[in-house]
PDB file of N, CA and C in Angstrom:
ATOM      1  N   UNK A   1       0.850  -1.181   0.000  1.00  0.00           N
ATOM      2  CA  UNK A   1       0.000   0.000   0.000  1.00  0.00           C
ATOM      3  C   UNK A   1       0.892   1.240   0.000  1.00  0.00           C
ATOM      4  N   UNK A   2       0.244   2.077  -0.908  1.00  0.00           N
ATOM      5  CA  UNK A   2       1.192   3.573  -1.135  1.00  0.00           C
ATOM      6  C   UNK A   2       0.894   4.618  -0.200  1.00  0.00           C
ATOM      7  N   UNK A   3       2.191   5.322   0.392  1.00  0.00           N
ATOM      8  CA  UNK A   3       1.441   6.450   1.614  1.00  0.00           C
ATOM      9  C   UNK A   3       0.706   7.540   0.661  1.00  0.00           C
ATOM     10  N   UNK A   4      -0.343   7.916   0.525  1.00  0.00           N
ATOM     11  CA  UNK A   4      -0.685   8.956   0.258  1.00  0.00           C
ATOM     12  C   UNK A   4      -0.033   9.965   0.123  1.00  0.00           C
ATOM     13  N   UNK A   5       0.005  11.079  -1.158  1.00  0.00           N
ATOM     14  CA  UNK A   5       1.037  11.841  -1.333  1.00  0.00           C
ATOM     15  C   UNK A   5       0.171  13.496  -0.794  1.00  0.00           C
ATOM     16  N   UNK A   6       0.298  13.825   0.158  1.00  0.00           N
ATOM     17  CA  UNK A   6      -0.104  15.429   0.514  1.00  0.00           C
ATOM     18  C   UNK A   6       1.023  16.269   0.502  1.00  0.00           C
ATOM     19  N   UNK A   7       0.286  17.118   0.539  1.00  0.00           N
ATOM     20  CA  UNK A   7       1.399  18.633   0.580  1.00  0.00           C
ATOM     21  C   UNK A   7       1.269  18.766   2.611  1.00  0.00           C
ATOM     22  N   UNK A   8       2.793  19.777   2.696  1.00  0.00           N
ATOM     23  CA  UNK A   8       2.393  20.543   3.996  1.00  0.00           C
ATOM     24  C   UNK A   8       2.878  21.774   3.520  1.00  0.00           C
ATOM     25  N   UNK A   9       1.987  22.618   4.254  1.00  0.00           N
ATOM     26  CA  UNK A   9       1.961  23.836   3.884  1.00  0.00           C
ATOM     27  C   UNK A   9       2.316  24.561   4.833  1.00  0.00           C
ATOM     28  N   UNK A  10       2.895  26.507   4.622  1.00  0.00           N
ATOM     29  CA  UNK A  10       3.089  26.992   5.079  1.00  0.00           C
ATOM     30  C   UNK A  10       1.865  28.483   5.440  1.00  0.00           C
ATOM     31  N   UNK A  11       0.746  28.125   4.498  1.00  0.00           N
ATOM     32  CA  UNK A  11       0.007  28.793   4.288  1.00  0.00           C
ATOM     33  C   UNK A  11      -0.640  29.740   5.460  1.00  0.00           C
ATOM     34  N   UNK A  12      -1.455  28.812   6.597  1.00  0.00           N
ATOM     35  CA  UNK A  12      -1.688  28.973   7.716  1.00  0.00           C
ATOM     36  C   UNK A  12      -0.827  30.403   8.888  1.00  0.00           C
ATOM     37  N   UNK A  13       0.440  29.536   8.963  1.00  0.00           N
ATOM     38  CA  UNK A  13       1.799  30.790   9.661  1.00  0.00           C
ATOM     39  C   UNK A  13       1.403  31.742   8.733  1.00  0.00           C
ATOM     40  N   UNK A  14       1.933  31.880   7.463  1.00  0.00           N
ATOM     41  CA  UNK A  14       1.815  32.983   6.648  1.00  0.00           C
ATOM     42  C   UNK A  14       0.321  34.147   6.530  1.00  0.00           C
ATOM     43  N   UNK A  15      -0.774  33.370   6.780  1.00  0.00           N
ATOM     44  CA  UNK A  15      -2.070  33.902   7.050  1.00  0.00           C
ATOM     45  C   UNK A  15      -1.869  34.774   8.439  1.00  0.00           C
ATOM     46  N   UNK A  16      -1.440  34.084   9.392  1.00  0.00           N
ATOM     47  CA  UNK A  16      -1.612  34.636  10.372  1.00  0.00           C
ATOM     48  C   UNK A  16      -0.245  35.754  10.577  1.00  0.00           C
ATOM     49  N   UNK A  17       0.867  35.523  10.626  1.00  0.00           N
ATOM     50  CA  UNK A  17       1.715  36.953  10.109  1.00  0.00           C
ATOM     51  C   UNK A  17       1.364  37.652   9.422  1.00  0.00           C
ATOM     52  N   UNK A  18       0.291  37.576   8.384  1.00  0.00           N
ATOM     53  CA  UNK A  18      -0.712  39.094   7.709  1.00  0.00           C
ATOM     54  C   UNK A  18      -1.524  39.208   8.155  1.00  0.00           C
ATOM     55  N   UNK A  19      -2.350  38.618   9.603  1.00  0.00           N
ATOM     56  CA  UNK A  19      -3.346  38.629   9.876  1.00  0.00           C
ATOM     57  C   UNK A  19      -4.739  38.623   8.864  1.00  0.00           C
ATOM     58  N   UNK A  20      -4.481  37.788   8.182  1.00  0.00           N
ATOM     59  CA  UNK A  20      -5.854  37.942   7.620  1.00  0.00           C
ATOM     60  C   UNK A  20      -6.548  36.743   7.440  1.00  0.00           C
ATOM     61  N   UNK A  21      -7.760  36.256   7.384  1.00  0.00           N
ATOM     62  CA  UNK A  21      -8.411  35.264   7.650  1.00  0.00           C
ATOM     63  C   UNK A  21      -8.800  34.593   6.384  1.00  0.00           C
ATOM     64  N   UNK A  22      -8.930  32.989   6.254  1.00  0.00           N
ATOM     65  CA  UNK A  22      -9.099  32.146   5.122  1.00  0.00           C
ATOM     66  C   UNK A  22      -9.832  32.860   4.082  1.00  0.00           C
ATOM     67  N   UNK A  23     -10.923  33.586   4.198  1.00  0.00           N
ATOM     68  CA  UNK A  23     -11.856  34.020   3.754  1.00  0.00           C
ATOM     69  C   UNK A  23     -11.379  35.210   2.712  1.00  0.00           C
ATOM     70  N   UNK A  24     -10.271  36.149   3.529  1.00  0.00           N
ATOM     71  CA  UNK A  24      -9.576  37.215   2.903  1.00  0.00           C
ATOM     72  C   UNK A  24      -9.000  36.761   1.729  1.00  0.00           C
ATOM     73  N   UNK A  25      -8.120  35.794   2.220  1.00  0.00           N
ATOM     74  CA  UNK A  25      -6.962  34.776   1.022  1.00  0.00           C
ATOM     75  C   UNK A  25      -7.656  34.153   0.129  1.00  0.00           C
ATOM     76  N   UNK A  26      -9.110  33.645   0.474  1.00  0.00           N
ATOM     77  CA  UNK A  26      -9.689  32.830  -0.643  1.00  0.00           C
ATOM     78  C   UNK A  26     -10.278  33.771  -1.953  1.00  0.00           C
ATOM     79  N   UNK A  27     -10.656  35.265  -1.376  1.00  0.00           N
ATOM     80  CA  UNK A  27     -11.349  36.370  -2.224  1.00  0.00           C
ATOM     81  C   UNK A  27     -10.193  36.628  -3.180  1.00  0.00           C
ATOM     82  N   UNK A  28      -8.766  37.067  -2.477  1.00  0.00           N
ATOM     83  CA  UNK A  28      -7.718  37.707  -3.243  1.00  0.00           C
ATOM     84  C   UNK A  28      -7.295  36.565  -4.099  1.00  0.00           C
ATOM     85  N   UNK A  29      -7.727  35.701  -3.760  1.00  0.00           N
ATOM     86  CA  UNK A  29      -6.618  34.906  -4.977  1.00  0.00           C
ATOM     87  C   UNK A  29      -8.023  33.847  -6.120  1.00  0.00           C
ATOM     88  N   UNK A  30      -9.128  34.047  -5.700  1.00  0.00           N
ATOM     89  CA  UNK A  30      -9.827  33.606  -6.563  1.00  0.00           C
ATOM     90  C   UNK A  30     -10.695  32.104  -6.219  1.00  0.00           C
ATOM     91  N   UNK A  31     -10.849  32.066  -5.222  1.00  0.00           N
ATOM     92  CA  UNK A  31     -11.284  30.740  -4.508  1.00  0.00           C
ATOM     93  C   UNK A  31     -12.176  30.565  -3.789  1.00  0.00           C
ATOM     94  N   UNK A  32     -12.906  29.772  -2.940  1.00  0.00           N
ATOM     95  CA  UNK A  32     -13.376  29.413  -2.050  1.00  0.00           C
ATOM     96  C   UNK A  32     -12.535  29.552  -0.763  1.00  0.00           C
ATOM     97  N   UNK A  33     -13.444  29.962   0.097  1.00  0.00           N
ATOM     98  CA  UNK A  33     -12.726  29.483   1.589  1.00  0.00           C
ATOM     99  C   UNK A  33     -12.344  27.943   1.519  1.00  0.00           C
ATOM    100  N   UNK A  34     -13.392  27.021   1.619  1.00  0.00           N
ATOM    101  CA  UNK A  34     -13.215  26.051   1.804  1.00  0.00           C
ATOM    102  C   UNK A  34     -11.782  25.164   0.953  1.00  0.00           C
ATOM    103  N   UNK A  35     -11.783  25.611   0.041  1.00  0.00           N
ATOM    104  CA  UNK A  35     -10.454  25.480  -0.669  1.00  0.00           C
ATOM    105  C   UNK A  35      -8.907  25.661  -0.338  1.00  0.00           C
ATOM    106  N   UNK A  36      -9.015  26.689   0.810  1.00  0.00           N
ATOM    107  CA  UNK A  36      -8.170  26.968   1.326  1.00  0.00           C
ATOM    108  C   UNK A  36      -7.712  26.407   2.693  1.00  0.00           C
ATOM    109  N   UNK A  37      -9.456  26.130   3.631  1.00  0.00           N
ATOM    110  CA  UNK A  37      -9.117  25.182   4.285  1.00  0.00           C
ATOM    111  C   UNK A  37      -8.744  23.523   4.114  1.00  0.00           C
ATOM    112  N   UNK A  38      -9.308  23.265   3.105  1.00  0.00           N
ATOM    113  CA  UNK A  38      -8.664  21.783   2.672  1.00  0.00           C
ATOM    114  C   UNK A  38      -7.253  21.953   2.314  1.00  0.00           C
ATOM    115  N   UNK A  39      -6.841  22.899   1.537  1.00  0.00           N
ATOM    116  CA  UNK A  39      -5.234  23.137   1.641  1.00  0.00           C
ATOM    117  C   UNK A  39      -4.345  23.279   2.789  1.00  0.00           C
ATOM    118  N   UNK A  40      -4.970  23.894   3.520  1.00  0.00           N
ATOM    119  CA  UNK A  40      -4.210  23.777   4.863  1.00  0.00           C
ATOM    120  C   UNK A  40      -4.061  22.305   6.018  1.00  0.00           C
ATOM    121  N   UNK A  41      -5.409  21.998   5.855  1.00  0.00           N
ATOM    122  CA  UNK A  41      -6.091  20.561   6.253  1.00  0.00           C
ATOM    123  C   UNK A  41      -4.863  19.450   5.764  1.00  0.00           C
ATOM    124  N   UNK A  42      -4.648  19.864   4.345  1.00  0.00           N
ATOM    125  CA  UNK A  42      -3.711  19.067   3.640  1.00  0.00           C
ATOM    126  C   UNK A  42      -4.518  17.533   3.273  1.00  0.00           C
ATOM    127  N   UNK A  43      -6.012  17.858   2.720  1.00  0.00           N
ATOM    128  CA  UNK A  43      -7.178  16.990   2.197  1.00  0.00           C
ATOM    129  C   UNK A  43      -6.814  17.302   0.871  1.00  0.00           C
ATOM    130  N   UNK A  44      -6.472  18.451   0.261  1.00  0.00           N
ATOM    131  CA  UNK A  44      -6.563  19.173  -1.378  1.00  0.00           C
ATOM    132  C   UNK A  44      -5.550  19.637  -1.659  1.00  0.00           C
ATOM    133  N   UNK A  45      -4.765  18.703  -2.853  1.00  0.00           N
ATOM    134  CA  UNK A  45      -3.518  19.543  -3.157  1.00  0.00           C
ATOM    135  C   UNK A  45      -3.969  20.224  -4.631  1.00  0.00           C
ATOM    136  N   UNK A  46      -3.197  21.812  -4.030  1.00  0.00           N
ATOM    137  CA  UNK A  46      -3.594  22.694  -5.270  1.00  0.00           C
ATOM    138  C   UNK A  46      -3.296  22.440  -6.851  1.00  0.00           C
ATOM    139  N   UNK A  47      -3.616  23.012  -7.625  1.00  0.00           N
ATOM    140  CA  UNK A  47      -2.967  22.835  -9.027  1.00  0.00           C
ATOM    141  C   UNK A  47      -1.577  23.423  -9.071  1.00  0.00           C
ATOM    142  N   UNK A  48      -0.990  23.833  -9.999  1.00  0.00           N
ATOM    143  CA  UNK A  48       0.690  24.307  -9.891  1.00  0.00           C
ATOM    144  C   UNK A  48      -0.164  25.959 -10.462  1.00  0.00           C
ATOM    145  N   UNK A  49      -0.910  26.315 -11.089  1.00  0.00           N
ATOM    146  CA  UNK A  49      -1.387  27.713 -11.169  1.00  0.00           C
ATOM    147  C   UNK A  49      -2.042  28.193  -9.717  1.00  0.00           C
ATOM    148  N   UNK A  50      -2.510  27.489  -9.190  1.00  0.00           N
ATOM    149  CA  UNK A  50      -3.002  28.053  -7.708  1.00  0.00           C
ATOM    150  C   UNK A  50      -2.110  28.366  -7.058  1.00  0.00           C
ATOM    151  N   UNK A  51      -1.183  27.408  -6.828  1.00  0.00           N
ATOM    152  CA  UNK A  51      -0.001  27.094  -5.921  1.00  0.00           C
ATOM    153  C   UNK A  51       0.525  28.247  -6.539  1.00  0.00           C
ATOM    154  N   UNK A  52       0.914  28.955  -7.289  1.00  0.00           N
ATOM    155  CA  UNK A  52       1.493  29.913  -7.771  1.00  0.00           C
ATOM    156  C   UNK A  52       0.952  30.910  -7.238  1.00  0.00           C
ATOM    157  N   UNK A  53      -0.168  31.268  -7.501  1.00  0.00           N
ATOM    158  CA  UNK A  53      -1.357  32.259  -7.265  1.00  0.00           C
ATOM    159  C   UNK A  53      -0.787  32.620  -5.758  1.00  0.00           C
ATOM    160  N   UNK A  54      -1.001  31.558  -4.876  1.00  0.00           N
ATOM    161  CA  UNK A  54      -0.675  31.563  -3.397  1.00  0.00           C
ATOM    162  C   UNK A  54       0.918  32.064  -3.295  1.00  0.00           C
ATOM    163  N   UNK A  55       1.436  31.407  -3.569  1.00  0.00           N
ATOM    164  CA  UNK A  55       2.973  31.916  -3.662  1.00  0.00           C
ATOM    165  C   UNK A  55       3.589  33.454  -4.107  1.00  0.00           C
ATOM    166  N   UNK A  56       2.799  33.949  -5.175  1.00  0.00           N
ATOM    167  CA  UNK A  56       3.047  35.322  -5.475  1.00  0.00           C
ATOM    168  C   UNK A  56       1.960  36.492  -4.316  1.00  0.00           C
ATOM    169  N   UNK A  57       1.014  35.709  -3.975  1.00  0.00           N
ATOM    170  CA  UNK A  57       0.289  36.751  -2.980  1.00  0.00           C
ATOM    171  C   UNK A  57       1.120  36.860  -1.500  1.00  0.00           C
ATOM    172  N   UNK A  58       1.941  35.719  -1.025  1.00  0.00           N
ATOM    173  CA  UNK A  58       2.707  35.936  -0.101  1.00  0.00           C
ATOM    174  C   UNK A  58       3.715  36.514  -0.626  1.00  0.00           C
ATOM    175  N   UNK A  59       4.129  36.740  -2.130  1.00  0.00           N
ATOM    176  CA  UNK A  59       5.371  36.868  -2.036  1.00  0.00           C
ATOM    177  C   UNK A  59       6.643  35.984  -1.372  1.00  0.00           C
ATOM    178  N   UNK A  60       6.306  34.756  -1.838  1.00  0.00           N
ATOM    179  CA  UNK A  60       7.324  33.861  -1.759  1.00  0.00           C
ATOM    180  C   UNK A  60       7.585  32.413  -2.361  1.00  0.00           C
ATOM    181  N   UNK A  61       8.205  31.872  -2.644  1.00  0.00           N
ATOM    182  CA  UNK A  61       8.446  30.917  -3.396  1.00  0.00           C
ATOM    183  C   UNK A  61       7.326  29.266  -3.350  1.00  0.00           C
ATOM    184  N   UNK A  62       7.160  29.060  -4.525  1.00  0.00           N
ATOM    185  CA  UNK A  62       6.571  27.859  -4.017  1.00  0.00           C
ATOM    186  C   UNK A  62       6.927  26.810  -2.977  1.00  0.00           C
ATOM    187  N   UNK A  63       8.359  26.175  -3.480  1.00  0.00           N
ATOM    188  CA  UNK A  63       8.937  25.192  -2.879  1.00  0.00           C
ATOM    189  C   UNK A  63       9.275  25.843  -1.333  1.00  0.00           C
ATOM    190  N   UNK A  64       8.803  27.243  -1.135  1.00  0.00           N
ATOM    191  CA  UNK A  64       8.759  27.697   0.481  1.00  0.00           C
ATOM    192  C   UNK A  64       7.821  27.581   1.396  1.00  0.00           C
ATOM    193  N   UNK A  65       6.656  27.345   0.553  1.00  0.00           N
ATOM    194  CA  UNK A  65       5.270  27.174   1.029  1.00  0.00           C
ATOM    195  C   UNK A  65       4.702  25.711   1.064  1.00  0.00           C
ATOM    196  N   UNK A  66       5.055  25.146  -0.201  1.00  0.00           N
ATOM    197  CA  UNK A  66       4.599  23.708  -0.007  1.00  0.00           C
ATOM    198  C   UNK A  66       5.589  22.864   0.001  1.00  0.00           C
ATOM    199  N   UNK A  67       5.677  21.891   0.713  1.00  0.00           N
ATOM    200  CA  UNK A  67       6.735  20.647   1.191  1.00  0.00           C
ATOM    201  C   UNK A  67       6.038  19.476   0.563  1.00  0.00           C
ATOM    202  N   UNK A  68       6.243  18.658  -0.299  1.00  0.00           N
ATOM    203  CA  UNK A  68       5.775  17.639  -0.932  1.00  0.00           C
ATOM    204  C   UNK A  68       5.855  16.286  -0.020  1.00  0.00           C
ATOM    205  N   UNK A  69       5.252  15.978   0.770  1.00  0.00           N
ATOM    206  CA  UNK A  69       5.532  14.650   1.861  1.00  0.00           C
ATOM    207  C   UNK A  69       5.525  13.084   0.759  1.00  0.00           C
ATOM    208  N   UNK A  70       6.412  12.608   1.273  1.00  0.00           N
ATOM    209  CA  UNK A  70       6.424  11.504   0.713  1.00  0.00           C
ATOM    210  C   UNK A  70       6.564  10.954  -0.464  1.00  0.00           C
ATOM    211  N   UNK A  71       6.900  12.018  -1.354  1.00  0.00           N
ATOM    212  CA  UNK A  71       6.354  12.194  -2.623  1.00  0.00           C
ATOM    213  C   UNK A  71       8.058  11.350  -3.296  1.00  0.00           C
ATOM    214  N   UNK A  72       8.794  12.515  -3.021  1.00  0.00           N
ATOM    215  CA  UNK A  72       9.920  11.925  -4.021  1.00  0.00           C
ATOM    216  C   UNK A  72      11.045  10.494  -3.672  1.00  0.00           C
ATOM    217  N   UNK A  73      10.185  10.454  -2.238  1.00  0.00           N
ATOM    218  CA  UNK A  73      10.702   8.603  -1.865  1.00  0.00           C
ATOM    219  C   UNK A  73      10.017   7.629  -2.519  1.00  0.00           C
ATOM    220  N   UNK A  74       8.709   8.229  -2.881  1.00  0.00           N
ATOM    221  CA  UNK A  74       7.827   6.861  -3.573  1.00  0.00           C
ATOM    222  C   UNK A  74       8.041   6.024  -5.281  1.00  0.00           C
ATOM    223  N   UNK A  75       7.712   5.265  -4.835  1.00  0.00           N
ATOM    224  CA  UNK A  75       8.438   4.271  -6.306  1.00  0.00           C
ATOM    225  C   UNK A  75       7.112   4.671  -7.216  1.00  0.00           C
ATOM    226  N   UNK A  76       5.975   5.115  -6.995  1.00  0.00           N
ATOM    227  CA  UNK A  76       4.746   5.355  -7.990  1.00  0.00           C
ATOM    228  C   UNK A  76       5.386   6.204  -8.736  1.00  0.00           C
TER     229      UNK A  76
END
């Protein structure tokens, strides 16, 4: 059996050092709240244009925000 491949994110810290709430982040970048909480949840991994989206609204790099778990040990 394969571990499931999720993201961990940095999204959350970063929300809260701008203080602004899921709801704020989901308007500015084009989303649902709920979208954002499953991203954080780490239930929903984004597309690579979202993930971008998110990355340029913090102003910071993808590979700074999302950590790929498990991903590049797996033989799939």
């Amino acid at each position: 059996m394969s571990k499931s491949k999720t993201f961990n994110t940095k999204i959350k810290v970063l929300r809260t050092e701008k203080n602004i709430t899921q709801e704020q982040l989901a308007t500015c970048i084009g989303v649902s709240r709920g979208t954002i909480l499953e991203i954080e949840r780490g239930t929903f991994n984004p597309s690579l244009k979202l993930a971008f989206k998110i990355a340029q609204y913090f102003n910071e790099k993808i590979d700074d925000i999302f950590e790929l778990e498990g991903y590049l040990n797996s033989e799939d």
